[in-house]
C-alpha atoms as a PDB file:
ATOM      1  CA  UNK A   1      88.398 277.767 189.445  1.00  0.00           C
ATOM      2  CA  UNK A   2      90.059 279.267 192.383  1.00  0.00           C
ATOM      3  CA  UNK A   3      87.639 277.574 195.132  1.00  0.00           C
ATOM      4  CA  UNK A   4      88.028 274.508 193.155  1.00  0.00           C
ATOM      5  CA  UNK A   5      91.773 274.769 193.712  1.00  0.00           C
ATOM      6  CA  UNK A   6      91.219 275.419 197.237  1.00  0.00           C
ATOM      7  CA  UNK A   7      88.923 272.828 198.153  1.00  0.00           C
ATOM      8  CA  UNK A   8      91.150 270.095 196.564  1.00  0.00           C
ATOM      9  CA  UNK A   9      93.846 271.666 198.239  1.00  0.00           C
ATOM     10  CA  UNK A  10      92.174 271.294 201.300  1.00  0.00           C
ATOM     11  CA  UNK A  11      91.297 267.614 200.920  1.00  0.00           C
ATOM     12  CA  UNK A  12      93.566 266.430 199.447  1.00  0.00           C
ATOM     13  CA  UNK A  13      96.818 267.800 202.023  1.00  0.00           C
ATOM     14  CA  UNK A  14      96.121 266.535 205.229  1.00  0.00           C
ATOM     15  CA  UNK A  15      95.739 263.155 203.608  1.00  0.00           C
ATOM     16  CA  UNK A  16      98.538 263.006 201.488  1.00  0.00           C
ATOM     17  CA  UNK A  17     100.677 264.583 204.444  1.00  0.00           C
ATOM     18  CA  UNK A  18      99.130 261.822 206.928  1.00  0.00           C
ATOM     19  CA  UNK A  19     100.302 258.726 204.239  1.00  0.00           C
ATOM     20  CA  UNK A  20     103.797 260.411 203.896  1.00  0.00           C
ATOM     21  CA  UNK A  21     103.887 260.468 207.909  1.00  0.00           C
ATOM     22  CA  UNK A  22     102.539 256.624 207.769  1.00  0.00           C
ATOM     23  CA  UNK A  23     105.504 255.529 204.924  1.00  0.00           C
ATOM     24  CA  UNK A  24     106.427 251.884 204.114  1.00  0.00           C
ATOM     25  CA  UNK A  25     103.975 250.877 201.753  1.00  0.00           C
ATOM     26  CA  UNK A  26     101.071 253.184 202.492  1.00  0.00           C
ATOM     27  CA  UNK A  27     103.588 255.841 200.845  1.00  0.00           C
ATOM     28  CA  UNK A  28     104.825 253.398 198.116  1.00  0.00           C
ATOM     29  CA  UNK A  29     100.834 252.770 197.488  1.00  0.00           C
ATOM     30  CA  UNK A  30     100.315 256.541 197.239  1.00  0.00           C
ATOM     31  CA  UNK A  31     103.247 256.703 194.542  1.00  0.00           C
ATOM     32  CA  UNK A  32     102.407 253.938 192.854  1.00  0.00           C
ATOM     33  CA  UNK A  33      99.042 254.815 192.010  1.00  0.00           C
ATOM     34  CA  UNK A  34      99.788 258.668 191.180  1.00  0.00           C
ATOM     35  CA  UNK A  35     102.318 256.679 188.358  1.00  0.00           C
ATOM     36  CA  UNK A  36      99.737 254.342 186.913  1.00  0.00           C
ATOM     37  CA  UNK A  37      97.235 257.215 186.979  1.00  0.00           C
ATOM     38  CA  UNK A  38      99.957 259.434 185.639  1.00  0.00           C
ATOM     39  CA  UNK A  39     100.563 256.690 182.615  1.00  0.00           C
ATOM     40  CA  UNK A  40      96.952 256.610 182.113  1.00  0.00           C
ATOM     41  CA  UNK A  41      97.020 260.326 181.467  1.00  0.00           C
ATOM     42  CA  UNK A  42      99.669 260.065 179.329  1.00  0.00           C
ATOM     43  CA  UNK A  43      98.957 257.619 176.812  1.00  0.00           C
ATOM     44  CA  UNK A  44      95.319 259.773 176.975  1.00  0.00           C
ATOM     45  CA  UNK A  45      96.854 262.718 175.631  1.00  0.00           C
ATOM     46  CA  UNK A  46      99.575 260.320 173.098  1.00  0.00           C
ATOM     47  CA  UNK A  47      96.520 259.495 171.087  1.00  0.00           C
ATOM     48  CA  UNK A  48      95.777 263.085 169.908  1.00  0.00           C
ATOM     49  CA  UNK A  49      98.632 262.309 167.470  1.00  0.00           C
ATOM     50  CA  UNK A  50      99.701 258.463 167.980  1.00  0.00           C
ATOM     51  CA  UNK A  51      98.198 255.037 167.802  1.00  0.00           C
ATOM     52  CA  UNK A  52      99.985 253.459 170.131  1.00  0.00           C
ATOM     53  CA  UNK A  53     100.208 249.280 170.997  1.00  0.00           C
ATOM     54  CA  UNK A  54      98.604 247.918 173.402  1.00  0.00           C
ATOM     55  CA  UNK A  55     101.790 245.354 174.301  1.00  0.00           C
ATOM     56  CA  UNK A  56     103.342 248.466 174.649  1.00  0.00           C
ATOM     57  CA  UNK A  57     101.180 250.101 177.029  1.00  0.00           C
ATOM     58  CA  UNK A  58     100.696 246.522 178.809  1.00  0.00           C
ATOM     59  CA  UNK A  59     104.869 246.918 179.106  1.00  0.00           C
ATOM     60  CA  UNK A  60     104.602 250.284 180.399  1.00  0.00           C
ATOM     61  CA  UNK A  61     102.414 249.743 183.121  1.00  0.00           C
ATOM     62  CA  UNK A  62     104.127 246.770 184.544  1.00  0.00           C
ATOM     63  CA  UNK A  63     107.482 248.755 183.962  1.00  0.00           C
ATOM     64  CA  UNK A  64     106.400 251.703 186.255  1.00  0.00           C
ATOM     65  CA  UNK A  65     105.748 248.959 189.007  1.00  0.00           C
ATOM     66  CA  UNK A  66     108.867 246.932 188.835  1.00  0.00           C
ATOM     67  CA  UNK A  67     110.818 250.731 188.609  1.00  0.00           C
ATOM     68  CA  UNK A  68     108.811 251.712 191.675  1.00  0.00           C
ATOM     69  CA  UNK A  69     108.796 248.490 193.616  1.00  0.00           C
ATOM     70  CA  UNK A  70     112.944 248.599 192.886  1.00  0.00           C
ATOM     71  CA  UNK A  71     112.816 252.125 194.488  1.00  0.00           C
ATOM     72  CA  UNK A  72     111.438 250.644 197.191  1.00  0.00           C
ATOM     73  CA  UNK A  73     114.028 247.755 197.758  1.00  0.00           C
ATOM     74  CA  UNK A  74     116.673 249.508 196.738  1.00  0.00           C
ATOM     75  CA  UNK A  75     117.760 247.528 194.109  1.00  0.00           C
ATOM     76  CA  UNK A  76     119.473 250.117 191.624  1.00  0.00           C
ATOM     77  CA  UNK A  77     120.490 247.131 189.634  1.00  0.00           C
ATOM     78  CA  UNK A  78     117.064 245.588 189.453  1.00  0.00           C
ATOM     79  CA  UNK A  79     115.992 248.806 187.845  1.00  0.00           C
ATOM     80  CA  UNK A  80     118.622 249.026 185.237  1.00  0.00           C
ATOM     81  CA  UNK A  81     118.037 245.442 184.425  1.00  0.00           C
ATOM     82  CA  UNK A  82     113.852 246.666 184.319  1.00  0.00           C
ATOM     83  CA  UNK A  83     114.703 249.164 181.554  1.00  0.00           C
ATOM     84  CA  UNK A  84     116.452 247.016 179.668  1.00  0.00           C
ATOM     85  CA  UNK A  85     114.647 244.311 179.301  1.00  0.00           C
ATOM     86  CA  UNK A  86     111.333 247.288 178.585  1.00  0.00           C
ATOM     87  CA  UNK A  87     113.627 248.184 175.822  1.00  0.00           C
ATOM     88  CA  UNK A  88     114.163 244.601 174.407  1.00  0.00           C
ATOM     89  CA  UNK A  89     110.419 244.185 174.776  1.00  0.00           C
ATOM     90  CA  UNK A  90     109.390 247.336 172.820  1.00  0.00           C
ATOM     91  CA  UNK A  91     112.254 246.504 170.386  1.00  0.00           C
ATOM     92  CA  UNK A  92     110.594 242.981 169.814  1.00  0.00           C
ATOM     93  CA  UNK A  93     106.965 244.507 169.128  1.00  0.00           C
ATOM     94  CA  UNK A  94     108.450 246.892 166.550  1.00  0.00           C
ATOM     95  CA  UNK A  95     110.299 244.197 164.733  1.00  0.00           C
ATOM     96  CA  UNK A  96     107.318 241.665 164.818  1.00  0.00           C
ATOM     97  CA  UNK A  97     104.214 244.246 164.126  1.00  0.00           C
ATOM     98  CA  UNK A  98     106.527 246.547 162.015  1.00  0.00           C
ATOM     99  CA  UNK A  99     103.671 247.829 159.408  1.00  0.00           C
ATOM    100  CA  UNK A 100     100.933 248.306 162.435  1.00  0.00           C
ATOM    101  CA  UNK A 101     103.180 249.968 164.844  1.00  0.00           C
ATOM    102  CA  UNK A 102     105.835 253.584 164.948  1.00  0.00           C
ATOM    103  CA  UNK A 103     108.970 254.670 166.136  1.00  0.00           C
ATOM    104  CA  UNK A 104     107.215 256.988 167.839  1.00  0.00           C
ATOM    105  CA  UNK A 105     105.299 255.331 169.882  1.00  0.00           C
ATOM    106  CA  UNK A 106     108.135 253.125 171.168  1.00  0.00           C
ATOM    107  CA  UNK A 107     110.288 256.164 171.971  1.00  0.00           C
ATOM    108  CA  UNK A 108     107.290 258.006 173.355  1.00  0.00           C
ATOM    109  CA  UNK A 109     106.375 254.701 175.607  1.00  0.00           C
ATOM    110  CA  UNK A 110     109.888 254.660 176.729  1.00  0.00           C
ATOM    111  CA  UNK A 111     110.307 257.866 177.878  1.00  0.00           C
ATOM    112  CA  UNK A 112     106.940 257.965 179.642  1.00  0.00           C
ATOM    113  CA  UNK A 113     108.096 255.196 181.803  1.00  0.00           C
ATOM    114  CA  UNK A 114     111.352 257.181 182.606  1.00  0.00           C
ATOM    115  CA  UNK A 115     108.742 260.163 183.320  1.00  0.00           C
ATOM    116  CA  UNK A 116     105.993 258.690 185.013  1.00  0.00           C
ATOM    117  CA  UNK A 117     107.806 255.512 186.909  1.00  0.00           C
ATOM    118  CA  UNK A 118     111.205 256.811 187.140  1.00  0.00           C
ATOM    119  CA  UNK A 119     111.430 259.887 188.704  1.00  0.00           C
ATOM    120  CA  UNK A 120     108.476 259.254 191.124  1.00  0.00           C
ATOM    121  CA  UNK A 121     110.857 256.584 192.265  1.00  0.00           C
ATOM    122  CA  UNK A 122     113.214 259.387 194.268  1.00  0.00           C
ATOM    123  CA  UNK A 123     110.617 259.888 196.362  1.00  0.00           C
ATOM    124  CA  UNK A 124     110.358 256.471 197.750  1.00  0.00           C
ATOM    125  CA  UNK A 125     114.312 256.836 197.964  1.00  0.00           C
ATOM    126  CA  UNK A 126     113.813 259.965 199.739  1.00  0.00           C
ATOM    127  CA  UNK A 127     111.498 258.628 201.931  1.00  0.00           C
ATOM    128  CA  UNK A 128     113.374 255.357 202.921  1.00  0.00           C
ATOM    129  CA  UNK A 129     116.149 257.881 204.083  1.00  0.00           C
ATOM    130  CA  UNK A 130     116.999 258.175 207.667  1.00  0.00           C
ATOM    131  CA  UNK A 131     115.703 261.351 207.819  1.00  0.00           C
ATOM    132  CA  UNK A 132     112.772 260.814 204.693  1.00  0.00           C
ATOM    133  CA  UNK A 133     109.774 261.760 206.516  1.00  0.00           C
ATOM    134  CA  UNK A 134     111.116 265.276 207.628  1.00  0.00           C
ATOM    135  CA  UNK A 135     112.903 265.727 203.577  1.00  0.00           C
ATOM    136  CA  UNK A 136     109.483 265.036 202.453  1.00  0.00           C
ATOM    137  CA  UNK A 137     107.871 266.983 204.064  1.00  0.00           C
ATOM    138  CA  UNK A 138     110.086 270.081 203.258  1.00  0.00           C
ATOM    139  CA  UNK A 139     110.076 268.872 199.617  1.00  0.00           C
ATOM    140  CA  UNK A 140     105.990 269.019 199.307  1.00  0.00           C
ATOM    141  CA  UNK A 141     106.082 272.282 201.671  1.00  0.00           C
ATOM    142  CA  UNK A 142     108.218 274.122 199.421  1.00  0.00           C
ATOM    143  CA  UNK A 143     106.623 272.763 195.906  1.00  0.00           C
ATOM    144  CA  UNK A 144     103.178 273.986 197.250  1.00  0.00           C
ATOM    145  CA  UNK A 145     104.705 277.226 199.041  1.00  0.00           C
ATOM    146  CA  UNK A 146     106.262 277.657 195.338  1.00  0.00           C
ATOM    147  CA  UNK A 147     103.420 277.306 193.053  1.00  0.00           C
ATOM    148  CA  UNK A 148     100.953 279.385 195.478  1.00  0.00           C
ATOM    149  CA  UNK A 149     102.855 282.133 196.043  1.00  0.00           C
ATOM    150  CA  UNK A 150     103.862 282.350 192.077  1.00  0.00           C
ATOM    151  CA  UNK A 151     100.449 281.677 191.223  1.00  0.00           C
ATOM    152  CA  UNK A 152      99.194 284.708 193.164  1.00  0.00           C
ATOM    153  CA  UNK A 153     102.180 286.676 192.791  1.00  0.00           C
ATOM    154  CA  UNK A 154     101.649 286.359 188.662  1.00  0.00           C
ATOM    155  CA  UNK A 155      97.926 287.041 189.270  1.00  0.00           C
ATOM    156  CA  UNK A 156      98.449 290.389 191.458  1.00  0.00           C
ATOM    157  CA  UNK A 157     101.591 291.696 190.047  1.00  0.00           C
ATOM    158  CA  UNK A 158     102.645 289.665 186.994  1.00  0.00           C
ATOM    159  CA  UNK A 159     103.772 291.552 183.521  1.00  0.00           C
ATOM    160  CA  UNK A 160     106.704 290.156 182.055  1.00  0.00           C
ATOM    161  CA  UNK A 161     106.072 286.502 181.021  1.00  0.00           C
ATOM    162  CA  UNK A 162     108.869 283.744 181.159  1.00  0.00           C
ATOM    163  CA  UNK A 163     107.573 282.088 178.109  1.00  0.00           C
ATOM    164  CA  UNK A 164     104.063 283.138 176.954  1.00  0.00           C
ATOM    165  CA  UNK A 165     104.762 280.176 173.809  1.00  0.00           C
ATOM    166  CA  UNK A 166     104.824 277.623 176.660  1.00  0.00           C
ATOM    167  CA  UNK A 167     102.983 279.213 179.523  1.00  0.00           C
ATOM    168  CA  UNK A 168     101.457 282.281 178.540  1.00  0.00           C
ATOM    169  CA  UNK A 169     100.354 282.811 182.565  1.00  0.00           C
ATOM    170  CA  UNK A 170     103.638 282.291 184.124  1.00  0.00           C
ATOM    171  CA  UNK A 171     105.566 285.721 184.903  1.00  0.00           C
ATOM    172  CA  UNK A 172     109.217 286.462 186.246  1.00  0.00           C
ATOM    173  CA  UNK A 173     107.483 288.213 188.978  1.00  0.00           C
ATOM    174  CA  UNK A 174     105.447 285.111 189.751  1.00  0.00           C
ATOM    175  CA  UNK A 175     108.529 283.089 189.570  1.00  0.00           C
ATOM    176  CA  UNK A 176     110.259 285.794 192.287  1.00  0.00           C
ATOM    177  CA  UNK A 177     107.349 285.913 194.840  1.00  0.00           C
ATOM    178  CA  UNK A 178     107.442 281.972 194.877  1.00  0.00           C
ATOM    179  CA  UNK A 179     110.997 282.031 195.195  1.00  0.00           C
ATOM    180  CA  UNK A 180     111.099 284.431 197.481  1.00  0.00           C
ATOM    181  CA  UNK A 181     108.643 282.412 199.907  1.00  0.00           C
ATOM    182  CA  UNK A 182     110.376 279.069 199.362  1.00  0.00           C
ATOM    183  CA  UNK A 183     114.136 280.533 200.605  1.00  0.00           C
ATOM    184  CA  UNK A 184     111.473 282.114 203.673  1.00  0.00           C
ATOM    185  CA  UNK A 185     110.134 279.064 204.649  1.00  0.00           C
ATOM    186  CA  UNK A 186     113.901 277.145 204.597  1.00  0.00           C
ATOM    187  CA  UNK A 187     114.736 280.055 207.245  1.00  0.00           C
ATOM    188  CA  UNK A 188     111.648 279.710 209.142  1.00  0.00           C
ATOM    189  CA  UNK A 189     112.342 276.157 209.022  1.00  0.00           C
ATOM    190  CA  UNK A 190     115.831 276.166 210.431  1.00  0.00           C
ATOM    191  CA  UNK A 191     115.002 279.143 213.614  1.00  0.00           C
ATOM    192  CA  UNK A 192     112.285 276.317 214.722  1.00  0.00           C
ATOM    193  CA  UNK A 193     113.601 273.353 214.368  1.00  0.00           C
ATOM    194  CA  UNK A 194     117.655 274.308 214.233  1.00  0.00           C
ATOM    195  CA  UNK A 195     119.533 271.370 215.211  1.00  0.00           C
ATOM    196  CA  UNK A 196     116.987 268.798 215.399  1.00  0.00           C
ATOM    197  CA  UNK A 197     116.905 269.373 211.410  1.00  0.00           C
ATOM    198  CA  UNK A 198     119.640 266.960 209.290  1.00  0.00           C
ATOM    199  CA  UNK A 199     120.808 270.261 207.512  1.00  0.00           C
ATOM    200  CA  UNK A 200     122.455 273.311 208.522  1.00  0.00           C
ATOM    201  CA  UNK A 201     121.202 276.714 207.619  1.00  0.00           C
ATOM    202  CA  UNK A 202     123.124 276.479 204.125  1.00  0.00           C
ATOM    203  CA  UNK A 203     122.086 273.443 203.236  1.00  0.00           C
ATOM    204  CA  UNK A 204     118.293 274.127 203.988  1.00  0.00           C
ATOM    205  CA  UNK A 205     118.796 277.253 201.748  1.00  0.00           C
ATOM    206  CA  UNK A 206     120.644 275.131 199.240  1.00  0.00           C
ATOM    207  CA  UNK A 207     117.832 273.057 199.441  1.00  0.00           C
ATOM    208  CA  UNK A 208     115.089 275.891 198.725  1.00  0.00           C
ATOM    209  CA  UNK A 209     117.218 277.150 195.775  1.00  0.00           C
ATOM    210  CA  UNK A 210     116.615 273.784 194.044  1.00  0.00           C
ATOM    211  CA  UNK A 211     113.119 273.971 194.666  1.00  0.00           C
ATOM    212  CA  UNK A 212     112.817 277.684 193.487  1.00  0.00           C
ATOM    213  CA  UNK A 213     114.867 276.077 190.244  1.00  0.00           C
ATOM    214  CA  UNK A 214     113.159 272.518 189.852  1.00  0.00           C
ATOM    215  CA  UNK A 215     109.657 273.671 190.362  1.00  0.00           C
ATOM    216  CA  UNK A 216     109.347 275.792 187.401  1.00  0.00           C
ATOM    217  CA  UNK A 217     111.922 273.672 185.162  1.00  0.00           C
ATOM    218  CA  UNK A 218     109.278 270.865 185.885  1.00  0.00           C
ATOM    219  CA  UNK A 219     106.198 272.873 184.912  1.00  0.00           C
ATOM    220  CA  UNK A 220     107.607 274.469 181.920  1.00  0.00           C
ATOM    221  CA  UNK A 221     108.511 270.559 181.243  1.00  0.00           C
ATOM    222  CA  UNK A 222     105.290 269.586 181.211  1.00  0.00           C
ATOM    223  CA  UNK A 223     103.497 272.703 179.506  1.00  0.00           C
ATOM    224  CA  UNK A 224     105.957 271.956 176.449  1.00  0.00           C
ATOM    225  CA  UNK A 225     104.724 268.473 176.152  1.00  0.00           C
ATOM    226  CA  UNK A 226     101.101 269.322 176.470  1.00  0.00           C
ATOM    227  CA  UNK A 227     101.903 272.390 173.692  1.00  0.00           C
ATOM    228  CA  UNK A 228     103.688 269.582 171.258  1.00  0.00           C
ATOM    229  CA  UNK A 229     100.480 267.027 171.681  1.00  0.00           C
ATOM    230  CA  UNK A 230      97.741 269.871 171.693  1.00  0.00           C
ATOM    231  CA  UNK A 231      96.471 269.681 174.592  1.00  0.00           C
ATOM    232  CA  UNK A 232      95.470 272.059 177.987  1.00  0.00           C
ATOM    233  CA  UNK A 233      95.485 269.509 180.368  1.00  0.00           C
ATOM    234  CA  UNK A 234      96.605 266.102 180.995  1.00  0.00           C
ATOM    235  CA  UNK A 235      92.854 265.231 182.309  1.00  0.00           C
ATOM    236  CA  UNK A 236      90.402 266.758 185.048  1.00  0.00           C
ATOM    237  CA  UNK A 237      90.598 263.910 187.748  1.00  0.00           C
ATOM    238  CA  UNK A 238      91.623 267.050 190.532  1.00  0.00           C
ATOM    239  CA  UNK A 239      89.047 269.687 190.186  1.00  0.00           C
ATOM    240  CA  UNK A 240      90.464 272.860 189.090  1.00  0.00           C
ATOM    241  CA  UNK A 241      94.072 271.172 188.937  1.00  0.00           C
ATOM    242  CA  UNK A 242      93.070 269.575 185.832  1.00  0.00           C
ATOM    243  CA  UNK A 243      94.960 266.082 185.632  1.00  0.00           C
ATOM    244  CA  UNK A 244      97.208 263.906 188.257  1.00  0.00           C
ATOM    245  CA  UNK A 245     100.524 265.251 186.044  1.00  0.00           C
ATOM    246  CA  UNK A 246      99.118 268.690 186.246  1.00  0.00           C
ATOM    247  CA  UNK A 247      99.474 268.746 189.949  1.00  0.00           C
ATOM    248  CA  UNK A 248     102.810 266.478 190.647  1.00  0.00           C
ATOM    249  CA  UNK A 249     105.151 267.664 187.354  1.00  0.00           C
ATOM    250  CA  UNK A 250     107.445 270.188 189.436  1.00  0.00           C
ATOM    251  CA  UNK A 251     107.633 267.295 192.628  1.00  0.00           C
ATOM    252  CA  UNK A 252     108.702 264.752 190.260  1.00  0.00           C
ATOM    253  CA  UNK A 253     110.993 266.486 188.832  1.00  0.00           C
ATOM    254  CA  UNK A 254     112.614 268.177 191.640  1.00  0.00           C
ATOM    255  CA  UNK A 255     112.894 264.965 193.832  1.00  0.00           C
ATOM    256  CA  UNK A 256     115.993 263.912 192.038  1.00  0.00           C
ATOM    257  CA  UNK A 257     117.239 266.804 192.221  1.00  0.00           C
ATOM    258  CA  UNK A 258     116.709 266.941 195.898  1.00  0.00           C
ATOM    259  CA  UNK A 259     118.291 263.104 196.221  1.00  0.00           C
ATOM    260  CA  UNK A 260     121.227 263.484 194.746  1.00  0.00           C
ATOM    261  CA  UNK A 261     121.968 266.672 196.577  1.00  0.00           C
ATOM    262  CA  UNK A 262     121.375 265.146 199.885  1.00  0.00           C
ATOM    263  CA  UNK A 263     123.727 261.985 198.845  1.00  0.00           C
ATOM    264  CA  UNK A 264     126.288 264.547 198.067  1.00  0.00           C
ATOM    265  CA  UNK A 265     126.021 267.155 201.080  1.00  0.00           C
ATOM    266  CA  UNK A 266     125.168 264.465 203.861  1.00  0.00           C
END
């Protein structure tokens, strides 16, 4: 499992790191795909319990693009006007295939969207900042620094679990050692690059304390869902990652986090 991890690890890095450096589309391409993938997974693991429409998965892959593609453009209000009209949508397949189809499902569709589509949408945002490429960057560097360093922190050293219900591996020691490394890579960051780096030494430390918060939040996120649907993993397209959600649930969910920090400290 471990050279598994490392060999994906190894792969895949230098080319997602060479598509974030490339950006415009080649980076909205690279979201887009780890969304619709991401739905994929999703609805894989809904029918362990569900039986969910096909209109509604039809809706929910064309609403991740138009969420994503509004990310892209910028056009808040084009997203906002995309979720409601997915909403009147799934509202009009309930009403007209009431007996064949749940509340459930519609809720469940819904909210995948928001998941899967939404919040891989602050990336782009991120991205199309002045300064995206380098925010990024840091973002990805401390999400990986995070998990590796609590993985092998937890593996050496780990006792105490967090949550063994929800993630019966993850420790409070694991959490600290990734931590730990995160808040040293924002000061490593800011002796080499200093001023040529859009935030000061606070704000670079500010911005490794969300990651040492989001990170696990998002994992612990995503290990509740899988608990609630039965399931290990959300599929076994990385090799020994398991699925596409598996590997990205603590960058999705930390990028807004990260955005709305840097609207309000820039």
């Amino acid at each position: 499992m471990l050279f598994k991890r490392i060999i994906s690890a190894a792969v895949g890095m230098p080319l997602v790191l060479a598509i974030v450096y490339a950006g415009d589309l080649w980076f909205l391409g690279l979201v887009m795909l780890v969304s619709l993938l991401g739905m994929k997974e999703l609805y894989g693991i809904l029918k362990n319990r569900y039986e969910v429409d096909i209109l509604y998965k039809i809706i929910s892959y064309a609403g991740v693009v138009s969420l994503l593609l509004n990310a892209y453009y910028r056009h808040g209000g084009g997203a906002i006007i995309t979720l409601f009209l997915i909403f009147a949508f799934f509202t009009l397949v309930l009403l007209v295939k009431f007996s064949n189809t749940g509340l459930e499902e519609l809720t469940l569709s819904f909210w995948g969207i928001i998941y899967v589509g939404g919040l891989p949408g602050f990336l782009i945002l991120l991205r199309g900042n002045e300064a995206g490429l380098m925010f990024i960057v840091s973002l990805l560097a401390g999400i990986w620094i995070y998990d590796t360093l609590a993985y092998f922190t937890g593996l050496k050293w780990g006792r105490h679990k967090i949550s063994a219900q929800l993630s019966p591996k993850k420790s409070i020691e694991g959490a600290a050692g990734g931590s730990l490394g995160v808040i040293a890579a924002a000061v490593i960051t800011h002796v080499f690059w200093g001023a040529n780096y859009p935030l000061d030494f606070t704000g670079l430390l500010v911005f490794g304390l969300i990651i040492t918060v989001g990170a696990p939040l998002g994992d612990f996120f995503e290990s509740a869902v899988k608990r609630k649907l039965e399931v290990k993993d959300t599929g076994s397209i990385i090799p020994g990652h398991g699925g596409i959600l598996d590997r990205v649930d603590s960058l999705i969910f930390t990028a807004p986090l990260i955005y709305f920090y840097l609207k309000l400290w820039l």
